[in-house]
C-alpha atoms as a PDB file:
ATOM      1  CA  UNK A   1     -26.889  27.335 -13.212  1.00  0.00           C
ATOM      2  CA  UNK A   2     -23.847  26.563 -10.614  1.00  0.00           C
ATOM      3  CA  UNK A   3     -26.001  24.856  -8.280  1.00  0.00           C
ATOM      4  CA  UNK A   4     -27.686  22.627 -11.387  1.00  0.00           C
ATOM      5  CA  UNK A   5     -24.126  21.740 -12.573  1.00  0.00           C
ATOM      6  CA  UNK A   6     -22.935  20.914  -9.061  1.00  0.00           C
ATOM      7  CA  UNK A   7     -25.854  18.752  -8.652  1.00  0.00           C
ATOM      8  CA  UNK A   8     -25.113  17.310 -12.279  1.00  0.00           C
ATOM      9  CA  UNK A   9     -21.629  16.753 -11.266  1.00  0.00           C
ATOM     10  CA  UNK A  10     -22.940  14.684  -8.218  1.00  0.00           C
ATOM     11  CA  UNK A  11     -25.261  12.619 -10.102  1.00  0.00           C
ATOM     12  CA  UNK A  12     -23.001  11.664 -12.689  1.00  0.00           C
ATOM     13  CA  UNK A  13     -20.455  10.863  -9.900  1.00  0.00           C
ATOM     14  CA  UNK A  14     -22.983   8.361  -7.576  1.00  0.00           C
ATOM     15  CA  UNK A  15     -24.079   6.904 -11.005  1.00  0.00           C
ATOM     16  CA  UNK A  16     -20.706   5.786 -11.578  1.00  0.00           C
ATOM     17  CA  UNK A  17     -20.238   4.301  -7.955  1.00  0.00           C
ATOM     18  CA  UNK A  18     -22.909   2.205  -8.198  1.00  0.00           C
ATOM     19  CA  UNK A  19     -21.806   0.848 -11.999  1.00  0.00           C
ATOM     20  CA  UNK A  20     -18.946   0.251 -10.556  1.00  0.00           C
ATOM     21  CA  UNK A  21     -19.824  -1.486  -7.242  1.00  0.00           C
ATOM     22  CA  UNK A  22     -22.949  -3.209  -9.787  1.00  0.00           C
ATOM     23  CA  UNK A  23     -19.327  -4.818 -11.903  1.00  0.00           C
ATOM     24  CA  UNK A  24     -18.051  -5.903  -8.624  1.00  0.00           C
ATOM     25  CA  UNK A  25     -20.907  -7.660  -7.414  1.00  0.00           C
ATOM     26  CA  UNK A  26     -23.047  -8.936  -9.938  1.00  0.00           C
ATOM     27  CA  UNK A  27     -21.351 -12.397 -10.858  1.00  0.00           C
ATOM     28  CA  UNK A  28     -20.653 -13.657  -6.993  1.00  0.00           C
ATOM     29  CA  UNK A  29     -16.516 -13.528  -7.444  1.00  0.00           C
ATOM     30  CA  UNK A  30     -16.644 -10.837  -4.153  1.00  0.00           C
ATOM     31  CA  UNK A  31     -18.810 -13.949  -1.976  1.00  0.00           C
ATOM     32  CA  UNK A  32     -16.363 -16.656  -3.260  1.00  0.00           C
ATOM     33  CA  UNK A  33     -13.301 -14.533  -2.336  1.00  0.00           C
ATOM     34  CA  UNK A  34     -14.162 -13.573   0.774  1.00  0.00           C
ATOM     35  CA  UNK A  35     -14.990 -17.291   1.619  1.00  0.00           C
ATOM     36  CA  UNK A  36     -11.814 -18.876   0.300  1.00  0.00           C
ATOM     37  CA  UNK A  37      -9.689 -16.200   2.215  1.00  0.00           C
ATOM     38  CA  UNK A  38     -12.054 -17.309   5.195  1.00  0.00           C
ATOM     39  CA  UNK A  39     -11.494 -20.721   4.976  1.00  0.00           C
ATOM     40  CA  UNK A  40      -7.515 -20.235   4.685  1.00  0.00           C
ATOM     41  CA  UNK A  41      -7.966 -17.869   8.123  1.00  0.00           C
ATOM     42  CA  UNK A  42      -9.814 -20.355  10.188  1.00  0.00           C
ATOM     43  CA  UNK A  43     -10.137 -23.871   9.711  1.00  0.00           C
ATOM     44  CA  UNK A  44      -6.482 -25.176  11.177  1.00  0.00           C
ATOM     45  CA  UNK A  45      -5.658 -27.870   8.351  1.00  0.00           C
ATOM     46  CA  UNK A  46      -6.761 -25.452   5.441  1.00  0.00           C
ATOM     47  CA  UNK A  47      -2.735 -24.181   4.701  1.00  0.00           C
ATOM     48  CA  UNK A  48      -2.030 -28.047   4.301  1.00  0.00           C
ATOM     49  CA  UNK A  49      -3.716 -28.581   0.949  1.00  0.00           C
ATOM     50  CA  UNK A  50      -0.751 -25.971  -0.363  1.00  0.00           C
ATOM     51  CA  UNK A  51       1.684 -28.676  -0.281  1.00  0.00           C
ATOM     52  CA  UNK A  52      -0.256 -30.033  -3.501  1.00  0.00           C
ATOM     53  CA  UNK A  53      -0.060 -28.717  -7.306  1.00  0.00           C
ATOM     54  CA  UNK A  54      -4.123 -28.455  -7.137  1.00  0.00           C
ATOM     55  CA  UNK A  55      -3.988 -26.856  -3.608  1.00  0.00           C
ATOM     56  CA  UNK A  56      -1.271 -24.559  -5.059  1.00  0.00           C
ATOM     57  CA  UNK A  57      -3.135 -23.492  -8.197  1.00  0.00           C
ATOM     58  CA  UNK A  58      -6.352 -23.010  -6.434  1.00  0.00           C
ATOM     59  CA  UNK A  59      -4.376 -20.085  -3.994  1.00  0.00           C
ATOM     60  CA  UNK A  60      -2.715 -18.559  -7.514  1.00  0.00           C
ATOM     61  CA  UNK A  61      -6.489 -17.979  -9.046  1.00  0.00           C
ATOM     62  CA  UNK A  62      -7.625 -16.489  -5.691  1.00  0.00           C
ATOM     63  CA  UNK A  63      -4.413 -14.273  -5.551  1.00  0.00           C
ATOM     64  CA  UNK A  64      -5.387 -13.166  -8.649  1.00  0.00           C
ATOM     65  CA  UNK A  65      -8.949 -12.559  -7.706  1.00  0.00           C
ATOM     66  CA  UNK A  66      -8.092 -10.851  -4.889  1.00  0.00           C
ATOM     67  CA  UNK A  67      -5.937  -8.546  -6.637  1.00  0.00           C
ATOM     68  CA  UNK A  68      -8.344  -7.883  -9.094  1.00  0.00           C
ATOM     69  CA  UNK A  69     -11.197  -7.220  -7.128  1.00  0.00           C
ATOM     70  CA  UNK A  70      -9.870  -6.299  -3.795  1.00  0.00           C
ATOM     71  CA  UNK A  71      -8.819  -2.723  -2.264  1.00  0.00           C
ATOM     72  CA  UNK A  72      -5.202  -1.087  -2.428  1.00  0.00           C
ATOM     73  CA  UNK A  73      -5.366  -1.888   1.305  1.00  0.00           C
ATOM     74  CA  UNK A  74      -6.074  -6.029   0.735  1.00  0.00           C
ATOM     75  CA  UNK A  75      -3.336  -6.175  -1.993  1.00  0.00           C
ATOM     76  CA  UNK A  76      -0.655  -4.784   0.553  1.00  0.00           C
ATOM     77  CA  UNK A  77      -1.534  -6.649   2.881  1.00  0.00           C
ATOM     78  CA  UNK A  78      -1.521  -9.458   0.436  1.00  0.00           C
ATOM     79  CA  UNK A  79       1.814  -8.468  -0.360  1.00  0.00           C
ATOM     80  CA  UNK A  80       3.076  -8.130   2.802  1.00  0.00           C
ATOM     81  CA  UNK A  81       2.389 -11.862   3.534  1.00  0.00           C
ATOM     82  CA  UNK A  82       3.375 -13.428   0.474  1.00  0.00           C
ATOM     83  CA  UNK A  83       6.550 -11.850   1.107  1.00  0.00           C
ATOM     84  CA  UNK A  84       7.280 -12.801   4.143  1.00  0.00           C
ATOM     85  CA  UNK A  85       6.300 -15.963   3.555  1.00  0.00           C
ATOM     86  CA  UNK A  86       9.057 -15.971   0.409  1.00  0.00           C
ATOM     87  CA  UNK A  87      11.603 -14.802   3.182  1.00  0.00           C
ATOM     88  CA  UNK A  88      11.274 -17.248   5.862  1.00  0.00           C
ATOM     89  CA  UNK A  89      11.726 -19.923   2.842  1.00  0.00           C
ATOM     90  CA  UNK A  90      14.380 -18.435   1.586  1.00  0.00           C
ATOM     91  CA  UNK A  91      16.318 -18.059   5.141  1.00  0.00           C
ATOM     92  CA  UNK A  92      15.217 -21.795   5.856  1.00  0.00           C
ATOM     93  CA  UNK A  93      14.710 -19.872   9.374  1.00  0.00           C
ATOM     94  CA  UNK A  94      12.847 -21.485  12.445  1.00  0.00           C
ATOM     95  CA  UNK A  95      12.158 -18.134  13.859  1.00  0.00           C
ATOM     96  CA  UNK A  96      11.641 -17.499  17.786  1.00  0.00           C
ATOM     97  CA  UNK A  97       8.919 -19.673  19.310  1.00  0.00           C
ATOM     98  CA  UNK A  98       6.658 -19.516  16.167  1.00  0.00           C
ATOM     99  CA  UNK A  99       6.429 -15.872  15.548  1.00  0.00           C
ATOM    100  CA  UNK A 100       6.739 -16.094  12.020  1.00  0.00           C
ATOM    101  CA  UNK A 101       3.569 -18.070  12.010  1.00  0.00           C
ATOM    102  CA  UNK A 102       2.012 -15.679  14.226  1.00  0.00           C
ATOM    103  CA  UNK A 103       2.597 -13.170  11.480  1.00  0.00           C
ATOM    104  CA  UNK A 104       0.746 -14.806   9.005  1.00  0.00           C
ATOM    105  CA  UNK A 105      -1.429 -15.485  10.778  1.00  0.00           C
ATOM    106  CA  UNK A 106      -2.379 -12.533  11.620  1.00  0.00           C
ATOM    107  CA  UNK A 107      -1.981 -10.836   8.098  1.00  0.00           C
ATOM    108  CA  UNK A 108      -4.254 -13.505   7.060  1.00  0.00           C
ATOM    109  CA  UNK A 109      -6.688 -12.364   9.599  1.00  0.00           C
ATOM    110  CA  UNK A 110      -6.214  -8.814   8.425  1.00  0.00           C
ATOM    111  CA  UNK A 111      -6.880  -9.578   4.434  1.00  0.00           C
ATOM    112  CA  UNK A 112      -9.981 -11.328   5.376  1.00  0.00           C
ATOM    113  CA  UNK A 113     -11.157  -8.478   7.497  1.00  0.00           C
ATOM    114  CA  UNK A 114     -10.260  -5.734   4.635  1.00  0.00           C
ATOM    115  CA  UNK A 115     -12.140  -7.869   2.062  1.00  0.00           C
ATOM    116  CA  UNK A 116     -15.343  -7.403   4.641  1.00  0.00           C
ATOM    117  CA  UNK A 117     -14.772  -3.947   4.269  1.00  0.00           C
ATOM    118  CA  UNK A 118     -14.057  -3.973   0.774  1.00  0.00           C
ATOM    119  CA  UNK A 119     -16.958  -5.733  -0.294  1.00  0.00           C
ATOM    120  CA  UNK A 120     -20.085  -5.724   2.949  1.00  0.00           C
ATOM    121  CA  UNK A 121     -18.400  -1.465   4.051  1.00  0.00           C
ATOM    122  CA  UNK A 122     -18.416  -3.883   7.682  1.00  0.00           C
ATOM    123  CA  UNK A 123     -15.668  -3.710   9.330  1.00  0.00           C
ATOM    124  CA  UNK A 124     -14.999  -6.877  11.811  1.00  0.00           C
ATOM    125  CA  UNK A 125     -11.584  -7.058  13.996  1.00  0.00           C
ATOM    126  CA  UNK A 126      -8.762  -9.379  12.716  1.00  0.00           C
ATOM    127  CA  UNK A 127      -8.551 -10.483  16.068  1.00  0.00           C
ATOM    128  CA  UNK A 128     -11.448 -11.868  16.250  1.00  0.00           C
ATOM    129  CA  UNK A 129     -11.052 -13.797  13.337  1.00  0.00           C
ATOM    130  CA  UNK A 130      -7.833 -15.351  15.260  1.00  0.00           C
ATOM    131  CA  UNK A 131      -9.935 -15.693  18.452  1.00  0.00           C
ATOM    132  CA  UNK A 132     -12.002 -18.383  16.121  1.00  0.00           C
ATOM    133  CA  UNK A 133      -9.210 -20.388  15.091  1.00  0.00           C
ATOM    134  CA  UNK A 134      -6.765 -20.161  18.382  1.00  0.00           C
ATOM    135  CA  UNK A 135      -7.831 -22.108  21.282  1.00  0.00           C
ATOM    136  CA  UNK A 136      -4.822 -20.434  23.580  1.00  0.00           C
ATOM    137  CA  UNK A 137      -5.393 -17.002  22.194  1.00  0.00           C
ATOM    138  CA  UNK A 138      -5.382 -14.939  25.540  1.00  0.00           C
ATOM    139  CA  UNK A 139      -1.889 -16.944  26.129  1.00  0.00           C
ATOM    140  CA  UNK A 140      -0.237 -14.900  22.708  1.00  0.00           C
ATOM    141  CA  UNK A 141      -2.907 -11.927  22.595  1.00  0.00           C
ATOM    142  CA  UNK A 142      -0.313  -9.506  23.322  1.00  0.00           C
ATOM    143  CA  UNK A 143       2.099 -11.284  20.559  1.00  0.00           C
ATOM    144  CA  UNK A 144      -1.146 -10.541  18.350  1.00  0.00           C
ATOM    145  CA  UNK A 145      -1.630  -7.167  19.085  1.00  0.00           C
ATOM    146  CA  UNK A 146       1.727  -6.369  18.815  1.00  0.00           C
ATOM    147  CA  UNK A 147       2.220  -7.489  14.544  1.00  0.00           C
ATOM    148  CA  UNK A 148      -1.028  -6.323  14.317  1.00  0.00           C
ATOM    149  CA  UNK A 149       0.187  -2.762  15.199  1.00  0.00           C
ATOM    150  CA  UNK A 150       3.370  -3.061  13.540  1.00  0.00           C
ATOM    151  CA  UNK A 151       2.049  -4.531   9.921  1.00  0.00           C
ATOM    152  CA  UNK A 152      -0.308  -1.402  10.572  1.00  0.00           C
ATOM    153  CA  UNK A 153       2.691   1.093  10.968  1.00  0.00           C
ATOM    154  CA  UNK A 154       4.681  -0.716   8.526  1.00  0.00           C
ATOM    155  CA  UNK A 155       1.970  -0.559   5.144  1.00  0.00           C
ATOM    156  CA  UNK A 156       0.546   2.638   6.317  1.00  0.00           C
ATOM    157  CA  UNK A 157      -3.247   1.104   7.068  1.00  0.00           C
ATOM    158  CA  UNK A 158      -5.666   0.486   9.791  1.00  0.00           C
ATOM    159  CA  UNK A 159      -7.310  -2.892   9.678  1.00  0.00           C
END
């Protein structure tokens, strides 16, 4: 009897997994996330269309995708850069030799490699993501490494 309610237990507990993960994936919001936060990561002029009301709105529905469908993990690190991104305009700062943008960067890297992991359970390097968009990479890797590891240690993950 212990072994058939353990095995119940079990059952009823992968059943609900795969409901859940059957929710998440059914209607193709997980693809169009992942893409848009893709798109923001790589192509160099992508952050310019922000300066627009449309451009603006469209980033407000994918926060709130995001949010809705992505992991504790992507919505600190979602976090993370929206509010550094409040602080630097608040401070009106022009921070040492871009590093500020480096950090965004990079946390932008980061949420796109979470949502991988979130929705495909592959996990890529945010790196690598930056190693697509940054022509000098090897000149700031160590810059790279160095928020990666401390965004890391700061939100308590490992992307």
């Amino acid at each position: 009897m212990v072994s058939d309610k353990l095995k119940t237990d079990r059952e009823f507990e992968f059943n609900k997994a795969l409901q859940i993960d059957e929710f998440y994936r059914k209607d193709g919001n997980l693809q169009n996330i992942m893409l848009e936060w893709t798109h923001y990561a790589i192509v160099n002029d992508a952050m310019d269309s922000l300066n627009t009301d449309k451009g603006i709105k469209k980033l407000q529905v994918l926060v709130q995708k995001t949010v809705g469908y992505g992991s504790s993990r992507t919505v600190k690190l979602l976090t993370e850069m929206f509010q550094e991104v409040y602080q630097d305009n608040a401070d009106n700062k022009s921070t040492k030799s871009g590093e500020s943008g480096f950090s965004t960067m990079v946390i932008m890297a980061m949420i796109v490699s979470s949502l991988k992991e979130d929705f495909t359970g592959q996990k890529i390097e945010p790196l690598d993501i930056l190693k697509i968009k940054i022509n000098d990479y090897v000149d700031y890797e160590d810059s790279f490494k160095r928020i990666l590891d401390e965004i890391n240690t700061k939100l308590g993950v490992n992307i």
